[in-house]
N, C-alpha and C. Protein backbone atom coordinates (compact mmCIF):
# COMPACT_ATOMS: atom_id res chain seq x y z
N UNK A 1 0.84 -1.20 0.00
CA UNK A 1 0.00 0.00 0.00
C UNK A 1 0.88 1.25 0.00
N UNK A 2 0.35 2.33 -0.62
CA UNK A 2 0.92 3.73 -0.62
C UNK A 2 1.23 4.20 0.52
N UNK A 3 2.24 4.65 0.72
CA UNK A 3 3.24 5.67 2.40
C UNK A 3 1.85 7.02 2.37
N UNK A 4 1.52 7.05 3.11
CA UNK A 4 0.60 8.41 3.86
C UNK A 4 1.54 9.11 4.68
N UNK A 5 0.89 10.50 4.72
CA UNK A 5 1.10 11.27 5.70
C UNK A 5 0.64 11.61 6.98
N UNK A 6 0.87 10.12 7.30
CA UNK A 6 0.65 10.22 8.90
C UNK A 6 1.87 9.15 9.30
N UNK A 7 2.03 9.25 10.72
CA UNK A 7 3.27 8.44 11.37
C UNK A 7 3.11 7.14 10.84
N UNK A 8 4.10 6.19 11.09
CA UNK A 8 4.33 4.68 10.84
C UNK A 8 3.71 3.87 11.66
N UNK A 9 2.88 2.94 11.25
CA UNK A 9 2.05 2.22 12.57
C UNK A 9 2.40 0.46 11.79
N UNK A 10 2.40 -0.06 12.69
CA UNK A 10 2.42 -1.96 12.40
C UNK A 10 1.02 -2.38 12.29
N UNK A 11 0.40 -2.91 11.38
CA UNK A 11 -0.72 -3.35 10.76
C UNK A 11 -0.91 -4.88 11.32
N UNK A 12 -1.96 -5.17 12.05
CA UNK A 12 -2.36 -6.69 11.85
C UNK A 12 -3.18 -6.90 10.56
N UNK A 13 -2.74 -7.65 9.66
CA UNK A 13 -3.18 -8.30 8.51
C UNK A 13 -2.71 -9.31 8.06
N UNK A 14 -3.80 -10.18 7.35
CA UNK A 14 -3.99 -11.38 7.10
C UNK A 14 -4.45 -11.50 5.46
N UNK A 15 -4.08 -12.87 4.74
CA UNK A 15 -4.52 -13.47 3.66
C UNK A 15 -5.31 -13.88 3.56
N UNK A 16 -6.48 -14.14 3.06
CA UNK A 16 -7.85 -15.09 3.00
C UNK A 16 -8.45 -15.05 1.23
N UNK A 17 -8.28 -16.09 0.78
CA UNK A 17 -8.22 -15.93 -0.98
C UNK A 17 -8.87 -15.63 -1.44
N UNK A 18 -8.30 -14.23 -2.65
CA UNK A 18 -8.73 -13.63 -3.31
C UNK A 18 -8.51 -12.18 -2.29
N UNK A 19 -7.76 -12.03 -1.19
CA UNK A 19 -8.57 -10.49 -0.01
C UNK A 19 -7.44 -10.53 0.60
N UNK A 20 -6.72 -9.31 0.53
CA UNK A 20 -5.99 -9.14 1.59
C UNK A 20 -6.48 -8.15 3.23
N UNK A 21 -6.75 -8.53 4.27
CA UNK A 21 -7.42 -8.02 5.22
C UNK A 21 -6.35 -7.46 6.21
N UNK A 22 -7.45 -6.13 6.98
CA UNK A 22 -6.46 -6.16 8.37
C UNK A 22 -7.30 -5.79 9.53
N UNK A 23 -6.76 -5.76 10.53
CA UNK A 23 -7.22 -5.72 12.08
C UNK A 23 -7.82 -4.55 11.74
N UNK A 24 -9.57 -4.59 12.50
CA UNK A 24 -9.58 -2.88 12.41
C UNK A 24 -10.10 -3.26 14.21
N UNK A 25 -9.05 -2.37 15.09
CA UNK A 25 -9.31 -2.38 16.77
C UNK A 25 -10.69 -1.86 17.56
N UNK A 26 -11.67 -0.66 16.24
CA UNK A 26 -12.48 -0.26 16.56
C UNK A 26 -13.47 -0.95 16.69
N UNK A 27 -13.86 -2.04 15.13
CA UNK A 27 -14.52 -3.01 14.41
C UNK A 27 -14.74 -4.30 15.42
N UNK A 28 -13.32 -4.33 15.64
CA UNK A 28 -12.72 -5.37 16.66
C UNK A 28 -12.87 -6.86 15.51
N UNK A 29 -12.70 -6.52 14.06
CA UNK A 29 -12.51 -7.71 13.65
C UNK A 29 -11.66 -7.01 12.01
N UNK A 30 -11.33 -8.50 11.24
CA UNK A 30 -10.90 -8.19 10.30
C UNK A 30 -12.02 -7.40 8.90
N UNK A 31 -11.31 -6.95 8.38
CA UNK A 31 -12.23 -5.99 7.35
C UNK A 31 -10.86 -6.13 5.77
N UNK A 32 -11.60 -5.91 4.69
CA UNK A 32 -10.67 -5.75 3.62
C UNK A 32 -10.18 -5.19 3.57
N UNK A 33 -8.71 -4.92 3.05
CA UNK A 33 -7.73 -4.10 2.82
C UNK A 33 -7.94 -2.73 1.69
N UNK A 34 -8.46 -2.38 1.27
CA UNK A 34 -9.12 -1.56 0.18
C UNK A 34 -8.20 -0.02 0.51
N UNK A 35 -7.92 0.97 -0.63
CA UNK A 35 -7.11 1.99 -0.50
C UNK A 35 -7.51 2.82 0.51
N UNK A 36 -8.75 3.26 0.22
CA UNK A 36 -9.83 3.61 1.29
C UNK A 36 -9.56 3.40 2.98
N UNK A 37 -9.80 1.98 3.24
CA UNK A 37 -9.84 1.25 4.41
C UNK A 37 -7.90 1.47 4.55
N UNK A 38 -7.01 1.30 4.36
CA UNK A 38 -5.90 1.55 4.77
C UNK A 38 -5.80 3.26 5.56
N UNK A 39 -6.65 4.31 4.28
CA UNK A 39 -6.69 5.60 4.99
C UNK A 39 -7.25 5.68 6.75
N UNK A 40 -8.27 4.91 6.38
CA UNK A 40 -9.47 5.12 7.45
C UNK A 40 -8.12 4.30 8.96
N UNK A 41 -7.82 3.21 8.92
CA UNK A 41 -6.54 2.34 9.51
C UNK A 41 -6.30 3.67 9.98
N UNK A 42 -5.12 3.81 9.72
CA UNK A 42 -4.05 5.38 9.48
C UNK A 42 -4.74 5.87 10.43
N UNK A 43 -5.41 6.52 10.01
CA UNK A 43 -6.45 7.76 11.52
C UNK A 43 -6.79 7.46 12.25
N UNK A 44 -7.44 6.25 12.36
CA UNK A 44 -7.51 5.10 13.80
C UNK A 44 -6.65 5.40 14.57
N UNK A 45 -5.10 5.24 13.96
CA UNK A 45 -4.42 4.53 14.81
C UNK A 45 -4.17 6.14 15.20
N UNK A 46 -3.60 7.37 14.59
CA UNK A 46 -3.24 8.23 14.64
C UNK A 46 -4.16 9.15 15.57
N UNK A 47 -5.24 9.02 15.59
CA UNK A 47 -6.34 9.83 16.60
C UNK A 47 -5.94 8.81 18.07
N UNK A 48 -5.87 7.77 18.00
CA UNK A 48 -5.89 6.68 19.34
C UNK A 48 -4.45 7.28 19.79
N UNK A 49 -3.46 6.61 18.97
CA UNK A 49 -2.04 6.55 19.70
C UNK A 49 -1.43 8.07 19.97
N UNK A 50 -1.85 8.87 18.88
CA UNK A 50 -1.32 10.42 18.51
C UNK A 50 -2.00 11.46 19.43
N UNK A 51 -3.51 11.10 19.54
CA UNK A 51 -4.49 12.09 20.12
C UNK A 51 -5.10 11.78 21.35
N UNK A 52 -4.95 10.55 21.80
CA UNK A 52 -5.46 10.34 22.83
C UNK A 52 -6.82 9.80 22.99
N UNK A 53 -7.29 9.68 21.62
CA UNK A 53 -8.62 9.37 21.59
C UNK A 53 -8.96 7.85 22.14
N UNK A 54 -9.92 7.36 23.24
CA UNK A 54 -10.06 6.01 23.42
C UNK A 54 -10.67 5.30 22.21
N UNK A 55 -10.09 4.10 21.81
CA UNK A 55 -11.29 3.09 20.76
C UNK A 55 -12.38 3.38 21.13
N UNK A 56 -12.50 3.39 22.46
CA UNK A 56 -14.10 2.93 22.66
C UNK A 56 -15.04 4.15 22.78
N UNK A 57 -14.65 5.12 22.12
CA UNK A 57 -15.01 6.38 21.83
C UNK A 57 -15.16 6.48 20.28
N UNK A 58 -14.90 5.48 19.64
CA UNK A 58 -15.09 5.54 18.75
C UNK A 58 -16.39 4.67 17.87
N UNK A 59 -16.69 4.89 17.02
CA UNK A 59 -17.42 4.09 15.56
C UNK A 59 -17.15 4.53 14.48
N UNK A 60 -17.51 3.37 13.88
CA UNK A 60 -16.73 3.31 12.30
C UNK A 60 -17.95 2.38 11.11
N UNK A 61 -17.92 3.25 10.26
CA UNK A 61 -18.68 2.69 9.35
C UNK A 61 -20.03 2.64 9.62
N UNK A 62 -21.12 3.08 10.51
CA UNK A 62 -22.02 3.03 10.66
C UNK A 62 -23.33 3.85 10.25
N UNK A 63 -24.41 3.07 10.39
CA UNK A 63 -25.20 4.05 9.31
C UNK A 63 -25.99 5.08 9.99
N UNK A 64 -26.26 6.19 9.08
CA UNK A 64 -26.98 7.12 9.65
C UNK A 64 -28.03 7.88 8.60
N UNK A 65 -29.71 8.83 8.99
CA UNK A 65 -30.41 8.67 8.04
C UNK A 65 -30.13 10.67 8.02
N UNK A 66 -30.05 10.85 6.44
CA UNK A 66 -29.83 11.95 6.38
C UNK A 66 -30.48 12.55 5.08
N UNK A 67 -31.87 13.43 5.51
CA UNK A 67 -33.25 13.67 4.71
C UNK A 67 -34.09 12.24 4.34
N UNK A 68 -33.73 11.07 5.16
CA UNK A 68 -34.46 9.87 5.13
C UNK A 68 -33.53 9.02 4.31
N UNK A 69 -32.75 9.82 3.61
CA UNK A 69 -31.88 8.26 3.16
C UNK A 69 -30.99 7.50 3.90
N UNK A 70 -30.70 6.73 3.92
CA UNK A 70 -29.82 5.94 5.24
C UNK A 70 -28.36 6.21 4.14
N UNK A 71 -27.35 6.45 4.73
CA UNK A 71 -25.81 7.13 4.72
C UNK A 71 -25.17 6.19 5.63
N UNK A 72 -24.03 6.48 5.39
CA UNK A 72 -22.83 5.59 6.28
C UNK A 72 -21.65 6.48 6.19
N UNK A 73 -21.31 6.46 7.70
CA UNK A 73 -20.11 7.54 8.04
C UNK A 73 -19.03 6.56 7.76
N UNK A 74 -18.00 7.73 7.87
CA UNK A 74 -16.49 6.75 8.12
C UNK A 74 -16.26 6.29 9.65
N UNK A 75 -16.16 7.50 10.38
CA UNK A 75 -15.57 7.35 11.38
C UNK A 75 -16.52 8.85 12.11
N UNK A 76 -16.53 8.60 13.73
CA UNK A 76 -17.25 9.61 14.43
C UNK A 76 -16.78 9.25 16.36
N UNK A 77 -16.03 10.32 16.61
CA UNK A 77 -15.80 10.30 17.77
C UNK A 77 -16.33 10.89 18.82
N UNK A 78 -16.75 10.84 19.93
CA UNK A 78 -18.08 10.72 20.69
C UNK A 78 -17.04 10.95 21.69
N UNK A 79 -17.92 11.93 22.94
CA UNK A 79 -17.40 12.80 23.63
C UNK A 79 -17.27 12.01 24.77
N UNK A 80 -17.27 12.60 25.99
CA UNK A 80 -17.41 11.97 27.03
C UNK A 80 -18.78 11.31 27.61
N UNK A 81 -19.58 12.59 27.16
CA UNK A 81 -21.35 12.56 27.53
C UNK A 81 -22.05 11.69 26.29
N UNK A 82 -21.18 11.10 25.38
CA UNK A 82 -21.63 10.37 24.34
C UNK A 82 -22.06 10.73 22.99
N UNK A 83 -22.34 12.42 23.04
CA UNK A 83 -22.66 12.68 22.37
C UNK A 83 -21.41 12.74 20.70
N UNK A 84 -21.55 12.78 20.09
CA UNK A 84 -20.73 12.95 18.42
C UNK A 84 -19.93 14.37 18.77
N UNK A 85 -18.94 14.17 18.64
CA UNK A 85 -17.93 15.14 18.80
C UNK A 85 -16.91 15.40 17.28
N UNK A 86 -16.94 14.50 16.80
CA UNK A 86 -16.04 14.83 15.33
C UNK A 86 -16.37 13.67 14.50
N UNK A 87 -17.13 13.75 13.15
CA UNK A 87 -16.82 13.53 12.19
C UNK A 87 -15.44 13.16 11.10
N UNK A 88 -15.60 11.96 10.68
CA UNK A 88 -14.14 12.17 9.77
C UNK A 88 -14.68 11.61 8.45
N UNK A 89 -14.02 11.91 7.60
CA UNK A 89 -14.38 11.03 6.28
C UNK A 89 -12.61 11.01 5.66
N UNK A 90 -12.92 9.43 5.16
CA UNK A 90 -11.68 9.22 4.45
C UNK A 90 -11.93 8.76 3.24
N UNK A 91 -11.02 9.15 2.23
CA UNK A 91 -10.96 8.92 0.75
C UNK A 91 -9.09 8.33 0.56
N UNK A 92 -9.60 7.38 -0.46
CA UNK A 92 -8.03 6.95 -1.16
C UNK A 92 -7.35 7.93 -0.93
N UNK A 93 -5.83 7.61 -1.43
CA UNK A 93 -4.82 8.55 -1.22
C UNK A 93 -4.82 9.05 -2.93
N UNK A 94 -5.44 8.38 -3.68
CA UNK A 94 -5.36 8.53 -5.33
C UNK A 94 -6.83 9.78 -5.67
N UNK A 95 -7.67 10.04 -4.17
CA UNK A 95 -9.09 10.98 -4.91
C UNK A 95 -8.48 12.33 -4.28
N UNK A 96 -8.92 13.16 -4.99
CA UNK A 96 -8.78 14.73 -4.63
C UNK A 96 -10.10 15.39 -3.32
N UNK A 97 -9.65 15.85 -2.54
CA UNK A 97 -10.52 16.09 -1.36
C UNK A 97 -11.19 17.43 -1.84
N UNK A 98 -12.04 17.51 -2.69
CA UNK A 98 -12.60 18.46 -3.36
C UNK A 98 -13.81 18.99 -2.79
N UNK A 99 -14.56 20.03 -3.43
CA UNK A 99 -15.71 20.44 -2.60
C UNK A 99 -16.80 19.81 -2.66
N UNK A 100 -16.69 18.58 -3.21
CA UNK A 100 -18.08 17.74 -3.32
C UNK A 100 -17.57 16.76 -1.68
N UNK A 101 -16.45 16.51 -1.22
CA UNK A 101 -16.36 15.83 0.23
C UNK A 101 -16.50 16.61 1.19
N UNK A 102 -16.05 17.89 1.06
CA UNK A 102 -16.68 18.55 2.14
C UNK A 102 -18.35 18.72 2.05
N UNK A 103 -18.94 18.94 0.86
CA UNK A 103 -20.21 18.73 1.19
C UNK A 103 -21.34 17.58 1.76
N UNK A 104 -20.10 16.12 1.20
CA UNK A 104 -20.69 14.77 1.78
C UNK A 104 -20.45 14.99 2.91
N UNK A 105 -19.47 15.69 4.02
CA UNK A 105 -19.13 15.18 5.63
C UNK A 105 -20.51 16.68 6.28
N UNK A 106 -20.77 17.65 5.34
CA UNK A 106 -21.53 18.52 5.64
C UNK A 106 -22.90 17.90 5.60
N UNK A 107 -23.29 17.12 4.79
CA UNK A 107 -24.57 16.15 4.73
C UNK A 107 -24.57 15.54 5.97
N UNK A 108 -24.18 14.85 6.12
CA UNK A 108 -23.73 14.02 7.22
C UNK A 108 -23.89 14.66 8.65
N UNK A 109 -23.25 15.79 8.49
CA UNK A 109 -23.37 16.49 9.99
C UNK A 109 -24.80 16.96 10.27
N UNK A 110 -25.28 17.41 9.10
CA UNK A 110 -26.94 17.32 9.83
C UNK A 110 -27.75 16.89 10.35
N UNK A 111 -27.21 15.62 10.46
CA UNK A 111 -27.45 14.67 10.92
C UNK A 111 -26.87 14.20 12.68
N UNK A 112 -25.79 14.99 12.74
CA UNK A 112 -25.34 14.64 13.93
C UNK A 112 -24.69 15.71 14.61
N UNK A 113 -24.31 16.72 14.04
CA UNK A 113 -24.27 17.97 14.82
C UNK A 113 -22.85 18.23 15.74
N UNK A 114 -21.96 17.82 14.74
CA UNK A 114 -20.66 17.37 15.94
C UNK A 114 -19.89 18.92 15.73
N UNK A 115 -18.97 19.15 16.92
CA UNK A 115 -18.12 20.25 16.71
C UNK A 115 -16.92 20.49 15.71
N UNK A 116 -16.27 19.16 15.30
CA UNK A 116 -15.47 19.12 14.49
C UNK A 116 -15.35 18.17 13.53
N UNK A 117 -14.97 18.24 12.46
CA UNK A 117 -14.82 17.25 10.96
C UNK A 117 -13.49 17.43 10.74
N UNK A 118 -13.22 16.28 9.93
CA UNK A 118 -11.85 15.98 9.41
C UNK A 118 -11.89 15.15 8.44
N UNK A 119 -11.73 15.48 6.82
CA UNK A 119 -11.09 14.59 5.77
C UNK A 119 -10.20 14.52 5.48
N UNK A 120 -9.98 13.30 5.21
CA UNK A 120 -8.50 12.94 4.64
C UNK A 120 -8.43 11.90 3.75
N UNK A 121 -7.44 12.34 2.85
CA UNK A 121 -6.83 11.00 1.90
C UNK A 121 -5.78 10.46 1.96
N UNK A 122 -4.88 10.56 3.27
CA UNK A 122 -4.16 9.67 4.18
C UNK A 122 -2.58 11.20 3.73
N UNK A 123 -2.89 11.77 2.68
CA UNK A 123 -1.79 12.66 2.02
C UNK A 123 -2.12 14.08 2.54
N UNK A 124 -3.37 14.80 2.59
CA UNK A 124 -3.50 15.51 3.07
C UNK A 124 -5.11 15.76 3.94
N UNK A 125 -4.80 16.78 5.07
CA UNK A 125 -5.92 16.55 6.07
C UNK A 125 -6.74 18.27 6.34
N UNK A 126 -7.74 17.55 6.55
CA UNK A 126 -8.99 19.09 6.65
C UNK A 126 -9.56 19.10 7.61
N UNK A 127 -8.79 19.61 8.66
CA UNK A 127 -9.13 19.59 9.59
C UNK A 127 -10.20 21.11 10.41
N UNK A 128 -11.54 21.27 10.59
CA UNK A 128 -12.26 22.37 10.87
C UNK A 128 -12.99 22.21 12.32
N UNK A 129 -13.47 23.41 12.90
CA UNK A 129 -15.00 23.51 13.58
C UNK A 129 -16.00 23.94 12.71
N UNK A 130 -17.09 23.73 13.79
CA UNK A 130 -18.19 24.20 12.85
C UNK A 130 -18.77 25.32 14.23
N UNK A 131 -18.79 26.43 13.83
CA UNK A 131 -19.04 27.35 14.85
C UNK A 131 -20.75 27.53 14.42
N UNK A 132 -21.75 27.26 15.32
CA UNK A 132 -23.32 27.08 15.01
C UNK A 132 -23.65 28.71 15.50
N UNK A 133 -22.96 29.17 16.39
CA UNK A 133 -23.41 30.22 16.74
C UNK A 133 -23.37 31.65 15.46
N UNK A 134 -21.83 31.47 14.70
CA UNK A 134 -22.16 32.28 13.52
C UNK A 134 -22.42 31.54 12.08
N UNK A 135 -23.31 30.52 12.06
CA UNK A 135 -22.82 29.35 10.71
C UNK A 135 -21.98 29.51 10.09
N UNK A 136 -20.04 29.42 10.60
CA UNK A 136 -19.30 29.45 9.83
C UNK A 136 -18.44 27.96 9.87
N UNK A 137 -17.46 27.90 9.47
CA UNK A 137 -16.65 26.98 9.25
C UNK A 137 -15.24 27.52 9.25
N UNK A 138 -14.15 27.19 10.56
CA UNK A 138 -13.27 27.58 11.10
C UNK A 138 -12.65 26.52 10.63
N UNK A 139 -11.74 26.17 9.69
CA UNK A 139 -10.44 25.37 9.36
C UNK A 139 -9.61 25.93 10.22
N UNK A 140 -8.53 24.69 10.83
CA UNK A 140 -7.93 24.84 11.69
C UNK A 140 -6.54 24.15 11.25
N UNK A 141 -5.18 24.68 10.91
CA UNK A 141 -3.83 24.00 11.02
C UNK A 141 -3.35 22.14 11.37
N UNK A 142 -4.45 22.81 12.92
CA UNK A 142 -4.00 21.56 13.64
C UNK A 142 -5.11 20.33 14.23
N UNK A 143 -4.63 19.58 14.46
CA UNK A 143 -5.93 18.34 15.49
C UNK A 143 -5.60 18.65 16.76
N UNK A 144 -6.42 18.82 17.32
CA UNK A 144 -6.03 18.73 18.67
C UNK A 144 -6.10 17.43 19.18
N UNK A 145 -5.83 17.47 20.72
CA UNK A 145 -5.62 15.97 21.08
C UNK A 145 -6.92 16.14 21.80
N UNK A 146 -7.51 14.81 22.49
CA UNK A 146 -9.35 14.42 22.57
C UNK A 146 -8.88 15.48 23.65
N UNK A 147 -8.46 15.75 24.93
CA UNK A 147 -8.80 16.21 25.75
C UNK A 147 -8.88 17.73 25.33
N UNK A 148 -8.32 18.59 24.34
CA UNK A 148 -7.92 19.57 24.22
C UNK A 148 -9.86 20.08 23.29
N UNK A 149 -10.13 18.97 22.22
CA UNK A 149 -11.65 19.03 21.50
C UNK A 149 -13.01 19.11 22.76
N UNK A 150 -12.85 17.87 23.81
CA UNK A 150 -13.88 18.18 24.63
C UNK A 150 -14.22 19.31 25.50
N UNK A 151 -12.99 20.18 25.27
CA UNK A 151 -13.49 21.68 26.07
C UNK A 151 -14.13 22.64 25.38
């Protein structure tokens, strides 16, 4: 798989014919290896080991209904009080993070109303708030680490 721009992490993965798979810790089982799913890996590990974020603060891949259609997030990290605290969406390292993904993770948030989003294609990252009080959208440099987002 393609080198990303995020730190170096050791992968549990496995062969099963025709599929190359790997550990996903959130999932808590194996999942396909897909360009995609390596990104999504990557930030796992990088929000957990990098940010402090617990797994078990996390979900992945799950569905959600947005204007009645049922949708599926990437990834959504959940606060202390449980509520959705950040949004992420990941794309290959080969798609351009264009303004049609920020509008898919903007779909999405209507749905769930979190303070911060983050896309990435493992190469580069978009990292924002969403300030409700003036409907703007504050891109931000940096991630903070979980304890630094829940305040």
């Amino acid at each position: 798989m393609q080198s990303l721009n995020f730190p170096v992490y050791e992968f549990k993965t496995r062969v099963i014919p025709g599929q190359v798979q790997v550990f996903d810790p959130v999932r808590k089982k194996y999942v396909a290896l897909t360009p995609e799913e390596w990104v999504r890996q990557h930030l796992i590990r990088y929000l957990s080991e990098d940010k402090g974020v617990p797994l078990h603060m996390m979900a992945v891949e799950r569905g959600l209904k947005v204007n009645g259609l049922t949708q599926r997030f990437d990834l959504v990290i959940f606060g202390s009080s449980g509520d959705p605290l950040l949004i992420a969406e990941c794309k290959a390292a080969t798609v351009v993070l264009s303004q049609e993904v920020f509008y898919q993770i903007a779909r999405y948030n209507m749905a769930l109303k979190v303070q911060y989003f983050l896309i990435s294609n493992g190469i580069t990252h978009h990292f924002g708030r969403v300030n409700y009080g003036s409907g703007t959208i504050e891109l931000r440099d940096n991630i903070p680490d979980y304890h630094q987002m829940r305040l």
